[in-house]
Protein backbone atom coordinates (compact mmCIF):
# COMPACT_ATOMS: atom_id res chain seq x y z
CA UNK A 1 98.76 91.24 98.27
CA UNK A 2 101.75 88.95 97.84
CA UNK A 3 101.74 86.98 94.35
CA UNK A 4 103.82 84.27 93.49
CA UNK A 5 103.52 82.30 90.31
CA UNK A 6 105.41 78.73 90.21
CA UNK A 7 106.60 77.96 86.55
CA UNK A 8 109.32 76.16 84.62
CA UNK A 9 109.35 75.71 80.64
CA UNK A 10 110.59 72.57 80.93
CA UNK A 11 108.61 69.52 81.67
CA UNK A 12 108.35 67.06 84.50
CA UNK A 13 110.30 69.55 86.71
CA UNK A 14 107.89 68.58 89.71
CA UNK A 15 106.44 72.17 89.34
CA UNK A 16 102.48 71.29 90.84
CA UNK A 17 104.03 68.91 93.18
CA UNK A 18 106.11 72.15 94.31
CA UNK A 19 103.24 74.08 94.38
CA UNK A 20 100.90 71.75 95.74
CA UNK A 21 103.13 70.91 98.69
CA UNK A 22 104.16 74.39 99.26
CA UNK A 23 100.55 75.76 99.49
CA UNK A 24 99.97 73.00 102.05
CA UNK A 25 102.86 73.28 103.97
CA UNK A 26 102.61 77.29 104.71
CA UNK A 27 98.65 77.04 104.69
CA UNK A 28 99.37 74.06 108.08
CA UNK A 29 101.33 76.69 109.05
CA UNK A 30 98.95 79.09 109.36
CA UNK A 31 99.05 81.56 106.42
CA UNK A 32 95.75 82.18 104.60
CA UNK A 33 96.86 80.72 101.03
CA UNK A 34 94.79 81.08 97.74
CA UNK A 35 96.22 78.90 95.41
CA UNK A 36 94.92 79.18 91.41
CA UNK A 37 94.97 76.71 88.95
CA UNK A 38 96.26 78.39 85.69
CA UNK A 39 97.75 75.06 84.06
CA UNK A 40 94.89 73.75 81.89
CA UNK A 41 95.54 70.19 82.60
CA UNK A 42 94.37 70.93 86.24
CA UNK A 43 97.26 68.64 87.75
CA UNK A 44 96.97 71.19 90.75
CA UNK A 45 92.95 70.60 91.27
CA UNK A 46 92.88 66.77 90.20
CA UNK A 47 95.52 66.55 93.38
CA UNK A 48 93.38 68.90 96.02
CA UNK A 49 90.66 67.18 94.34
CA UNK A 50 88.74 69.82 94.54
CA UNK A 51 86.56 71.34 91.43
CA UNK A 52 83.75 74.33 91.16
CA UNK A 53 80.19 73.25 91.80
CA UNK A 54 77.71 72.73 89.94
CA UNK A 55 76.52 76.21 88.34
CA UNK A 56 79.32 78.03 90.23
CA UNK A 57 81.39 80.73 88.38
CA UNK A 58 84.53 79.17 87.13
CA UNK A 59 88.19 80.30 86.25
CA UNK A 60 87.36 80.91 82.81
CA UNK A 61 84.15 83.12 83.63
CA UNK A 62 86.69 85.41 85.46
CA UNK A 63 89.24 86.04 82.90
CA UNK A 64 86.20 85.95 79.98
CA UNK A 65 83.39 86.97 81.22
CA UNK A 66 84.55 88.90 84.19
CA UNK A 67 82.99 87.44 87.52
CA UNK A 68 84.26 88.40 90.28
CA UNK A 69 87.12 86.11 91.81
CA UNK A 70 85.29 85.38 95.02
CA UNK A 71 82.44 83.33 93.50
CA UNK A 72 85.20 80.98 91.85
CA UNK A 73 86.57 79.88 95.29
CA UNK A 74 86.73 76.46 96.37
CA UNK A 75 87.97 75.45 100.03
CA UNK A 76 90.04 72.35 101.19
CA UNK A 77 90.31 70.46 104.24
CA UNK A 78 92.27 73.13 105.40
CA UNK A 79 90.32 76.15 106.48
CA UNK A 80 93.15 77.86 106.19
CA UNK A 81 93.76 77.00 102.03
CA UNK A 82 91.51 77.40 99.44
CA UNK A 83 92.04 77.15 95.33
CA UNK A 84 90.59 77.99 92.51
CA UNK A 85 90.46 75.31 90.17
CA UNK A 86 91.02 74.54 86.45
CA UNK A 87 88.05 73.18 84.81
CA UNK A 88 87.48 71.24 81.27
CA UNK A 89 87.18 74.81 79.80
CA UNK A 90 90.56 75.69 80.91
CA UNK A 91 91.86 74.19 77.88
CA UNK A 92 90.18 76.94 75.73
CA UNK A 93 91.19 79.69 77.78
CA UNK A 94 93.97 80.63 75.57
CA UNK A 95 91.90 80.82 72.45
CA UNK A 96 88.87 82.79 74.32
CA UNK A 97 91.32 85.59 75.51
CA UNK A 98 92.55 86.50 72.08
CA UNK A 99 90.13 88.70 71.11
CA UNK A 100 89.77 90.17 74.62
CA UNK A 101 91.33 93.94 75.21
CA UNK A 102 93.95 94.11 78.02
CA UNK A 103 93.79 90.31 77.33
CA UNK A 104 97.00 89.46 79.17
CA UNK A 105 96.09 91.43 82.31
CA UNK A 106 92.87 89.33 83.17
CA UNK A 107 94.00 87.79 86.15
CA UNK A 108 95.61 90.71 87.85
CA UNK A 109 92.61 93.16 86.90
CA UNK A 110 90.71 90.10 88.76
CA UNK A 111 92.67 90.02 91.81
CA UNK A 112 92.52 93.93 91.93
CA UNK A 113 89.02 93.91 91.72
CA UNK A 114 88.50 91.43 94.75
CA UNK A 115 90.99 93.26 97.20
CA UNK A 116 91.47 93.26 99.87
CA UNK A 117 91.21 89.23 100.05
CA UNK A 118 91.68 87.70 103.25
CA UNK A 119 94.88 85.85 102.46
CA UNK A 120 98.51 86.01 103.07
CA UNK A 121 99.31 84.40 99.33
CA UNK A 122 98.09 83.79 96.01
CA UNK A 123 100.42 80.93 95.30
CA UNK A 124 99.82 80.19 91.09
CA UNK A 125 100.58 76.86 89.54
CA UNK A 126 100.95 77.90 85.55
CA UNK A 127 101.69 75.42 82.65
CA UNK A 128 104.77 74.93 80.84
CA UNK A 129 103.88 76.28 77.82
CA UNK A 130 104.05 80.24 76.78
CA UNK A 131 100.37 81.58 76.16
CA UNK A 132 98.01 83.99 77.16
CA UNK A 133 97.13 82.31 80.30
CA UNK A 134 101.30 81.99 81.12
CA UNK A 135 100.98 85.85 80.76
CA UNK A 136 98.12 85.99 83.00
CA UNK A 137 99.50 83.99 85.52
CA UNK A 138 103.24 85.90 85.48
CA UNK A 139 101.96 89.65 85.33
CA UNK A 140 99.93 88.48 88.24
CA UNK A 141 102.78 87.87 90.41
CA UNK A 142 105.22 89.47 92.15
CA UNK A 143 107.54 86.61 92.56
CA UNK A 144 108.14 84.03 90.75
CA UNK A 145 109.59 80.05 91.74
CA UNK A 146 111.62 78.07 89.23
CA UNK A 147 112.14 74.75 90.20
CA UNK A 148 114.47 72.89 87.83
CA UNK A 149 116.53 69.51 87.96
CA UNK A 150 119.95 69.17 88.56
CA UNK A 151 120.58 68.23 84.64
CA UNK A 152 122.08 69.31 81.53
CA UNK A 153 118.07 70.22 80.23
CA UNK A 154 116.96 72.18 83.02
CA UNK A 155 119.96 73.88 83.11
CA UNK A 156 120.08 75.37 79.38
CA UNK A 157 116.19 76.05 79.50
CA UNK A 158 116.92 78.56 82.13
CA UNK A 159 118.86 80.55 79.82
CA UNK A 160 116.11 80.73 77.74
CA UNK A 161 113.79 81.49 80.56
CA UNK A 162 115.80 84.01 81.85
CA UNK A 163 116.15 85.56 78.27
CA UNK A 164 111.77 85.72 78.10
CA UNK A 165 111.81 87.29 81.36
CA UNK A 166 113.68 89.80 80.13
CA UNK A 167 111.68 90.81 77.43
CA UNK A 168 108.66 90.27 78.52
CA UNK A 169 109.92 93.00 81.84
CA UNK A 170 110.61 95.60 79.03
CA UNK A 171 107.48 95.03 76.75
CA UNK A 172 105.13 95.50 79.54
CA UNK A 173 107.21 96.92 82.21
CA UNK A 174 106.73 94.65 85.03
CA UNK A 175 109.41 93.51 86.56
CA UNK A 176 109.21 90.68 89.60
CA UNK A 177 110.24 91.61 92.82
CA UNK A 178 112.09 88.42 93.40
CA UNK A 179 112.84 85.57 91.58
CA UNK A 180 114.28 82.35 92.81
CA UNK A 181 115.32 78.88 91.38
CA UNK A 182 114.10 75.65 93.61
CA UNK A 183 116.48 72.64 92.53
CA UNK A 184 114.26 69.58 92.93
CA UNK A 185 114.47 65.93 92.88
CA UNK A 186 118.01 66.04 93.19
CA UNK A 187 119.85 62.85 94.59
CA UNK A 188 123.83 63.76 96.39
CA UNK A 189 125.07 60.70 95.38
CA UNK A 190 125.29 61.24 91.80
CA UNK A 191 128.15 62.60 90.48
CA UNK A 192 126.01 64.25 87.64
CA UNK A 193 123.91 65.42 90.01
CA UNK A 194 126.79 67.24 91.82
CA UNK A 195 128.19 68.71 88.75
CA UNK A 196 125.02 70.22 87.95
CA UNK A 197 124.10 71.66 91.22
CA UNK A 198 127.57 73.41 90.87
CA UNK A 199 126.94 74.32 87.41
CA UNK A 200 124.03 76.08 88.54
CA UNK A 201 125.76 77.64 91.61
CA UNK A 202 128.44 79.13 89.59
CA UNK A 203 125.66 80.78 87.25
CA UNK A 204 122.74 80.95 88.74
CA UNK A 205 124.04 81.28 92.55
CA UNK A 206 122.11 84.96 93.38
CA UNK A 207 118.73 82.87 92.38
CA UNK A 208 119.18 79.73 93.79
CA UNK A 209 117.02 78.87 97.23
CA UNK A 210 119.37 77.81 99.96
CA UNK A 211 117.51 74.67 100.26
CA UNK A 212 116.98 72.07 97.90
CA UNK A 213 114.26 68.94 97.80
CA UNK A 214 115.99 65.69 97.93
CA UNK A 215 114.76 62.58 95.58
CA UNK A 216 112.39 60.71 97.47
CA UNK A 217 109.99 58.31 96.75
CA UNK A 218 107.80 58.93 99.42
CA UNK A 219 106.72 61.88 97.44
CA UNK A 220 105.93 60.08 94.19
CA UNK A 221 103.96 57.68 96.45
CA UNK A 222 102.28 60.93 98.24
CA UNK A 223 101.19 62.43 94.83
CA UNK A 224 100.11 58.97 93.09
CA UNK A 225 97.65 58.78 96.36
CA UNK A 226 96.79 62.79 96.36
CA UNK A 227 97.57 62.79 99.90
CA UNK A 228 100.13 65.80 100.70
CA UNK A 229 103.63 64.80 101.79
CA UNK A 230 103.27 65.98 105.35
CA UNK A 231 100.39 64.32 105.82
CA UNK A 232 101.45 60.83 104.29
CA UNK A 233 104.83 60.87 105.37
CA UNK A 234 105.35 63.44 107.83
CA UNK A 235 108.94 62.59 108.79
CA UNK A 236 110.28 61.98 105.09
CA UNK A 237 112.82 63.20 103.21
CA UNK A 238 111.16 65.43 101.05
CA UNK A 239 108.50 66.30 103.89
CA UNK A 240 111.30 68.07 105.64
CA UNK A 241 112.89 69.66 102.41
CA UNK A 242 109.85 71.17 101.68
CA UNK A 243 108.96 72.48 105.12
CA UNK A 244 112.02 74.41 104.83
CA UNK A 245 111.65 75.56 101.41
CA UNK A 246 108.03 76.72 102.59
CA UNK A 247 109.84 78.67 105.64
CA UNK A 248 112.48 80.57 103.58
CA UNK A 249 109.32 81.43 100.96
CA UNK A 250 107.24 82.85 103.93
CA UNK A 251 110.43 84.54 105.49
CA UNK A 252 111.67 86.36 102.22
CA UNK A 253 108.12 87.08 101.14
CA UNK A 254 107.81 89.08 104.17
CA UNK A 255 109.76 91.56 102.99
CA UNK A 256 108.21 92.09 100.06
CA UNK A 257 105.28 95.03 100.43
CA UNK A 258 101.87 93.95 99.44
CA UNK A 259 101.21 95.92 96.34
């Protein structure tokens, strides 16, 4: 099954908004999405608004107590898109895997364990912090999606991002099939903006998605009302930067084998 994990270590990158839209956008589109909530501040869930019911098994009882994935499933308003969410407990996951053996291969042992699902992607929103559930969340996946500003910040942490891929591919020996950096909220007419977008070209250029997402406010007002983009504002800016960051996802993803 195709895996990818959406993660940045730096902060207010737009990283759930990315995922959230992009599980959206290719779930109206008609892929069968899973999306999972790995960030334990549940951004991803509070926006779906979506959580487990009462009594049913959670995120944490899969990666602790080892439930299968299936009873932690959640749908939307989109038959098409369903999530599993974070939950309070999410923000002791990190502490409860420590003692566990194989701790940081929880979530892919899970997702083993529950093939075949019926879904096209397992799209993963992970926090910006490194723990055990980061390691979860990135061994999981087969691709990974940086998005990053067009500043000075975003572009030194990749450096360092780049550098913990790279050893955390040798310790373990899992190296992602793809990786590619989304440049987000970036506005063309500022110079600085410019300069970093070519800053990043000149370095990062092999990595970088064609596309970019435009500043637009429509999408802060979108996410402030947890109503996705292309359903609030259909014919915005960022609707339509993010349709086609969706469509070269699904396209280049489709040449990656299902493992």
């Amino acid at each position: 099954m195709n895996s990818l994990a959406v993660f940045s270590l730096k902060g207010g990158t737009g990283k759930t908004t990315v995922s959230a839209s992009l599980g959206w956008i290719l779930a109206e589109e008609g892929c069968r999405i899973l999306m999972i909530d790995m960030d334990p501040q549940g951004h991803l869930s509070q926006f779906f608004q979506v959580r487990a019911g009462q009594g049913q098994t959670t995120l944490f009882d899969v990666l602790i107590a080892d439930r299968p994935l299936r009873e932690a499933l959640v749908s939307t308003a989109l038959p098409t898109l369903d999530i599993v969410p974070a939950g309070p407990e999410n923000l002791h996951l990190n502490e409860a895997l420590l003692p566990r053996p194989w701790r940081e291969w929880k979530l892919k042992d899970a997702l083993e364990a529950s093939a075949p699902l019926p879904y096209d992607l397992v799209l993963i929103d992970v926090g910006g912090n490194l723990s055990l559930v980061t390691y979860n969340a990135l061994l999981a996946a087969r691709v990974l999606l940086i998005p990053v500003l067009p500043d000075l910040f975003s572009y030194l942490s990749l450096k360092t991002l780049f550098d913990f891929l790279r050893e955390m591919g040798e310790k373990y020996q899992v190296f992602f099939k793809m990786i590619w950096v989304l440049i987000n909220k970036i506005n063309q007419h500022r110079p600085l903006d410019r300069e970093n977008r070519q800053a990043l070209e000149k370095y990062y250029g092999k990595f970088l998605v064609p596309e970019v997402v435009r500043e637009d406010v429509k999408l802060v007002q979108a996410l402030r009302q947890q109503i996705p983009i292309t359903q609030s504002a259909p014919q915005s800016t960022a609707a339509r930067d993010l349709k086609k960051v969706a469509r070269f996802i699904r396209a280049a993803m489709a040449g990656t084998p299902a493992s």
